[in-house]
N, C-alpha and C. Protein backbone atom coordinates (compact mmCIF):
# COMPACT_ATOMS: atom_id res chain seq x y z
N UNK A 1 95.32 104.80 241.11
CA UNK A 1 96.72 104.48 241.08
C UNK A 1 97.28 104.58 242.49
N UNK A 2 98.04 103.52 242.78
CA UNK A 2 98.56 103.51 244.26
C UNK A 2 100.18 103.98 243.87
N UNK A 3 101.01 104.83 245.08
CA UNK A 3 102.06 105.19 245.22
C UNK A 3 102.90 105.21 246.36
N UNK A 4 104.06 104.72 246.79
CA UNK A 4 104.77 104.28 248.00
C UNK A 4 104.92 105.59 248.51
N UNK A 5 104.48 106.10 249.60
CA UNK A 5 104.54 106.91 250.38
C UNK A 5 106.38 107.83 250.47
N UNK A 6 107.56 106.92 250.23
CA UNK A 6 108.67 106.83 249.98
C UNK A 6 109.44 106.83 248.80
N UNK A 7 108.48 107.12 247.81
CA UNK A 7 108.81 107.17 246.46
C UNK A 7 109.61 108.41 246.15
N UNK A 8 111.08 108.14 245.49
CA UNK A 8 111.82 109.79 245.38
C UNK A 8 110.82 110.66 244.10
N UNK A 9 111.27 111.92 244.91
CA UNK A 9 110.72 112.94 243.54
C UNK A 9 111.29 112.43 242.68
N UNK A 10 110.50 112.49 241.46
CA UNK A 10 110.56 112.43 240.05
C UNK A 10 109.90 111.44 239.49
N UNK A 11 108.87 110.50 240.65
CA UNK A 11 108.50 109.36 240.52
C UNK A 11 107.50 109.44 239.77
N UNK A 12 107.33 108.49 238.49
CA UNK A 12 106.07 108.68 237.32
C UNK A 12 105.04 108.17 237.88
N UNK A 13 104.00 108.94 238.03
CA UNK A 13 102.28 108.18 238.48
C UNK A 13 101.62 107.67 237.45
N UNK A 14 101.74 108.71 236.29
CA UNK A 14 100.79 108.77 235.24
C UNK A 14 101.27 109.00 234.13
N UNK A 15 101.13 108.58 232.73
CA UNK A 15 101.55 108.88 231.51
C UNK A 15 100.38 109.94 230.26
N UNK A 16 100.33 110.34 229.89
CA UNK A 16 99.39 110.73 229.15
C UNK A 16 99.64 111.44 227.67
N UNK A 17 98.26 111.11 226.86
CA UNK A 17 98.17 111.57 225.57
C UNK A 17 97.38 112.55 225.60
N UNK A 18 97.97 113.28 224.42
CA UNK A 18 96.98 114.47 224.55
C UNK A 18 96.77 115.07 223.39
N UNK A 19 96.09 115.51 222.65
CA UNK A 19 95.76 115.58 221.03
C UNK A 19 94.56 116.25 220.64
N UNK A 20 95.09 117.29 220.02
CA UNK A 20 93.33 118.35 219.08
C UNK A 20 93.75 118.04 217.83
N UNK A 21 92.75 117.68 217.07
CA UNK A 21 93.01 117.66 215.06
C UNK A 21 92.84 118.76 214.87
N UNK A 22 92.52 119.91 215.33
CA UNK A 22 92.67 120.85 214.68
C UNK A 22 93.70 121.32 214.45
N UNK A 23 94.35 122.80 213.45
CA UNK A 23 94.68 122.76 212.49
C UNK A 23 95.10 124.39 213.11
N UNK A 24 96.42 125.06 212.87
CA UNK A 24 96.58 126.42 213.53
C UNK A 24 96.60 126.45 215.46
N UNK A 25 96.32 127.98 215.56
CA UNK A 25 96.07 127.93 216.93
C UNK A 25 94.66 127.25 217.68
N UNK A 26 93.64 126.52 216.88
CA UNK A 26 93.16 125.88 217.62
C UNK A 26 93.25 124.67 217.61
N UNK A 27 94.90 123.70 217.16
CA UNK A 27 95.26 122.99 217.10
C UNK A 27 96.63 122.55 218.48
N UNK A 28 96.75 123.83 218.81
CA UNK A 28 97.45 124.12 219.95
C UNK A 28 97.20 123.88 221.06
N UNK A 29 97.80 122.59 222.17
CA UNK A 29 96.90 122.57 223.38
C UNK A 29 98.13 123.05 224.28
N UNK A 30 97.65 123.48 225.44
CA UNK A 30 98.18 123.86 226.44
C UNK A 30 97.60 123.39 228.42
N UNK A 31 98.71 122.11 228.09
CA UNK A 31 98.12 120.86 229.75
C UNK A 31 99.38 121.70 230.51
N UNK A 32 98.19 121.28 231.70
CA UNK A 32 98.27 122.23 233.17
C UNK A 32 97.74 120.93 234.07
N UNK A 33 97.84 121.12 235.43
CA UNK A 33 97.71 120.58 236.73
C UNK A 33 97.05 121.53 237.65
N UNK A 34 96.10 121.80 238.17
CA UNK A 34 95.26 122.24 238.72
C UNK A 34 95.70 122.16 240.04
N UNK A 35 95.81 123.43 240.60
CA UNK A 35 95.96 123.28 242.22
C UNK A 35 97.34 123.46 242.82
N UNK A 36 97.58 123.03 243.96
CA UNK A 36 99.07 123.11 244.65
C UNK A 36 99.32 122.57 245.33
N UNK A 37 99.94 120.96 244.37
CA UNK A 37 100.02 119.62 244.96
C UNK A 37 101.48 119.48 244.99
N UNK A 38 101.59 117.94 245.14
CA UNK A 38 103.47 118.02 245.01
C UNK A 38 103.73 117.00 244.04
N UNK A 39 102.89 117.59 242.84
CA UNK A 39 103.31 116.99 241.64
C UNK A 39 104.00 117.67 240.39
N UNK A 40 104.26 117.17 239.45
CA UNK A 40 104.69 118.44 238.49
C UNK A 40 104.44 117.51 237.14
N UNK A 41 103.99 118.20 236.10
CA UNK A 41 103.60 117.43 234.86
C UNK A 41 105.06 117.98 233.90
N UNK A 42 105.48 117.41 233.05
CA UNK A 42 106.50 117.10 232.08
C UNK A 42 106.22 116.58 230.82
N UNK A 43 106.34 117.37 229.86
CA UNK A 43 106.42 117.08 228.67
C UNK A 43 107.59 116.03 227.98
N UNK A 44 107.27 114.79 227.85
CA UNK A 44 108.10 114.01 226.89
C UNK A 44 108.74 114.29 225.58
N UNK A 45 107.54 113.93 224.64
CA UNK A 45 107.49 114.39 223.12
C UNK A 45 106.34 114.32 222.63
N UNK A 46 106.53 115.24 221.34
CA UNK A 46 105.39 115.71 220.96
C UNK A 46 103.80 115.74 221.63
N UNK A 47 102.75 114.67 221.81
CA UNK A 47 101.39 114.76 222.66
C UNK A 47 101.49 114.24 223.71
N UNK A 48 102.69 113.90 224.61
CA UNK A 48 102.71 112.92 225.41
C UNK A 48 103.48 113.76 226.55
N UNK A 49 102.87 113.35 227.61
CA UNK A 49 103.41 114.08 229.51
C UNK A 49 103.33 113.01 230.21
N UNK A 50 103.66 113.38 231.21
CA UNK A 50 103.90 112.23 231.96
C UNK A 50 103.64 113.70 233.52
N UNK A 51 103.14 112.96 234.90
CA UNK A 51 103.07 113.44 235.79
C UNK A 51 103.52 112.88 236.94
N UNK A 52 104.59 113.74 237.32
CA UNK A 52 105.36 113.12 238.74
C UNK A 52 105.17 113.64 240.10
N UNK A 53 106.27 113.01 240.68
CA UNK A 53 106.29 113.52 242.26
C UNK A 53 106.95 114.58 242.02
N UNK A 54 106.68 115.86 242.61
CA UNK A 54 107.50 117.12 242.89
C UNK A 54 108.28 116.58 244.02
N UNK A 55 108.14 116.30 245.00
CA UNK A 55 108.44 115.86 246.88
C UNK A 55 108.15 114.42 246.97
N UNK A 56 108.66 114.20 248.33
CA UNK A 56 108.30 113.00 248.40
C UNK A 56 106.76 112.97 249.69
N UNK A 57 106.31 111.90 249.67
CA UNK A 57 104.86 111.85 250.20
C UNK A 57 104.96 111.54 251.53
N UNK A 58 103.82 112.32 252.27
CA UNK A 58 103.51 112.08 253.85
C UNK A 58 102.66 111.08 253.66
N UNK A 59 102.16 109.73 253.79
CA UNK A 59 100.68 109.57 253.97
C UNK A 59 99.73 109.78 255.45
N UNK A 60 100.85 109.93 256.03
CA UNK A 60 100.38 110.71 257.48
C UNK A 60 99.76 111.96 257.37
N UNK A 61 100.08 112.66 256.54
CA UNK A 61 99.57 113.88 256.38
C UNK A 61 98.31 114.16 255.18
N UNK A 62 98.39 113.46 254.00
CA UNK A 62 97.62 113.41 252.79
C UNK A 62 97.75 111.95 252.43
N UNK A 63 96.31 110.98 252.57
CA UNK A 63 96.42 109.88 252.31
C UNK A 63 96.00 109.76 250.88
N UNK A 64 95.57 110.33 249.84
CA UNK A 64 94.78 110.48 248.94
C UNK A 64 94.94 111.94 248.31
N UNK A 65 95.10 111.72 246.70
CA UNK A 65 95.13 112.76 246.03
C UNK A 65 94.42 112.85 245.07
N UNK A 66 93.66 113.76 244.68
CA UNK A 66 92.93 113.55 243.25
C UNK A 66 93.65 114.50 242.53
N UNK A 67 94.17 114.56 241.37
CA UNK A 67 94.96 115.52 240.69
C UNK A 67 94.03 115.79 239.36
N UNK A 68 93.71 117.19 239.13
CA UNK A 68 93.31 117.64 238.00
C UNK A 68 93.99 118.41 236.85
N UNK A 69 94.23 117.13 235.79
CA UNK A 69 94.80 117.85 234.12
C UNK A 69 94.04 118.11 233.52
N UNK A 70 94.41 119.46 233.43
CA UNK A 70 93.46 120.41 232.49
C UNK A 70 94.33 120.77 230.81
N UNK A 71 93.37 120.69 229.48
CA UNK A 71 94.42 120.61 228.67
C UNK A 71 93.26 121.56 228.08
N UNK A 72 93.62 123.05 227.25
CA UNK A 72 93.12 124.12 226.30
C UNK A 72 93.50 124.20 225.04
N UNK A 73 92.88 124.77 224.26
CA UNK A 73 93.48 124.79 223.31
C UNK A 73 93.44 126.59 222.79
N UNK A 74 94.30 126.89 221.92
CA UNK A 74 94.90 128.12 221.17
C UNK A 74 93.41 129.18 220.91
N UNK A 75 92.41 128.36 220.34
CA UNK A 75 91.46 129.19 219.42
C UNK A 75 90.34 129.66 220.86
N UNK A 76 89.79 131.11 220.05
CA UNK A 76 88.76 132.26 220.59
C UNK A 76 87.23 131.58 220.50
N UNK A 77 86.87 131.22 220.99
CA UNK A 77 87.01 130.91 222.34
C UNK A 77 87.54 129.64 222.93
N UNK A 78 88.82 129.61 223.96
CA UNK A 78 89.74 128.37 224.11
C UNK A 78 88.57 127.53 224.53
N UNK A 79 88.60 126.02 224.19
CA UNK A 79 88.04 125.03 224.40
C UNK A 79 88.87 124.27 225.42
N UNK A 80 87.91 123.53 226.80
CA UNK A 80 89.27 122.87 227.14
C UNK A 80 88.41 121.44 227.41
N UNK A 81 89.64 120.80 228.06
CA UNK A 81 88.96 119.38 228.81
C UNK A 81 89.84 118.90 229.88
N UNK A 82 89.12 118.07 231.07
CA UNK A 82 90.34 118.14 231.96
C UNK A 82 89.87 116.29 232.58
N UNK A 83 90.50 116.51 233.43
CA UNK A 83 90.44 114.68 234.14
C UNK A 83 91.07 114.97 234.97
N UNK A 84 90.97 113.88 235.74
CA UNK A 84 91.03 113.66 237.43
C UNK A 84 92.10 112.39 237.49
N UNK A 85 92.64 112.45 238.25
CA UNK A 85 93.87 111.11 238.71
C UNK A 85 93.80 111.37 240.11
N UNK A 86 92.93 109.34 240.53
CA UNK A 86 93.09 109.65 242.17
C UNK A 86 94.17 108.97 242.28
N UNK A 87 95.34 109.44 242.91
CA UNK A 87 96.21 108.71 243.22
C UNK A 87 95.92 108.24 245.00
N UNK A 88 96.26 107.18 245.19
CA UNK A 88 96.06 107.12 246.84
C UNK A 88 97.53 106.68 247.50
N UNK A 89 97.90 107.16 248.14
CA UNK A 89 99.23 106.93 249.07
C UNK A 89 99.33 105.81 249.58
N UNK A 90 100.68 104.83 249.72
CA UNK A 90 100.51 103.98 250.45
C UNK A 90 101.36 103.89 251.56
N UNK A 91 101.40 103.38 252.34
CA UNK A 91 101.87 103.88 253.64
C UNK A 91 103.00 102.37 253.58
N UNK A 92 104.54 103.31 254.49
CA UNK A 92 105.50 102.19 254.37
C UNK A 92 106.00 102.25 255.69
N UNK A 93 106.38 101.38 256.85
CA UNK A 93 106.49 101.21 257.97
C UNK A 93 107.84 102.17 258.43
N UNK A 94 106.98 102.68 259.24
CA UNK A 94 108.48 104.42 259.58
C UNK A 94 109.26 103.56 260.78
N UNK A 95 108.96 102.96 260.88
CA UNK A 95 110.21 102.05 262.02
C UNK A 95 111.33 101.65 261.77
């Protein structure tokens, strides 16, 4: 996924589903973002987030991001699964 270097915070990169059939607390997931980027993930409704800009982007400084969502679930022992989003910066003429 490409993103304007100039894009205001709050800008959507990514949308996502997210879903366990199970049933109780190991029906329970709990999505996270891995690391300490300048993004922030947001819950819509019910299985669905969405992941934005926290800040706005250098590509002078970070041309490329890989962002890792990690999603667990409730039950002993938590099960999880996670994925990667490369986002890559695009650069907009600072003149």
């Amino acid at each position: 996924t490409d993103i304007a270097e100039d894009a205001p915070s709050g800008t959507v990169v990514a949308l996502l589903r997210v879903k366990d059939r199970d049933s109780g607390d190991n029906g329970e997931v709990r999505v996270s973002l891995q690391g300490s980027l300048p993004f922030r993930l947001e819950k819509t409704f019910e299985d669905y987030y969405r992941v934005v800009t926290a800040e706005e982007l250098d590509r002078e400084a970070v041309s490329e991001y890989n962002v890792t969502v990690r999603a667990s679930d409730g039950g002993s022992p938590s099960l999880w699964s996670s994925a990667v989003l490369s986002l890559r910066v695009l650069d907009v003429n600072d003149n």
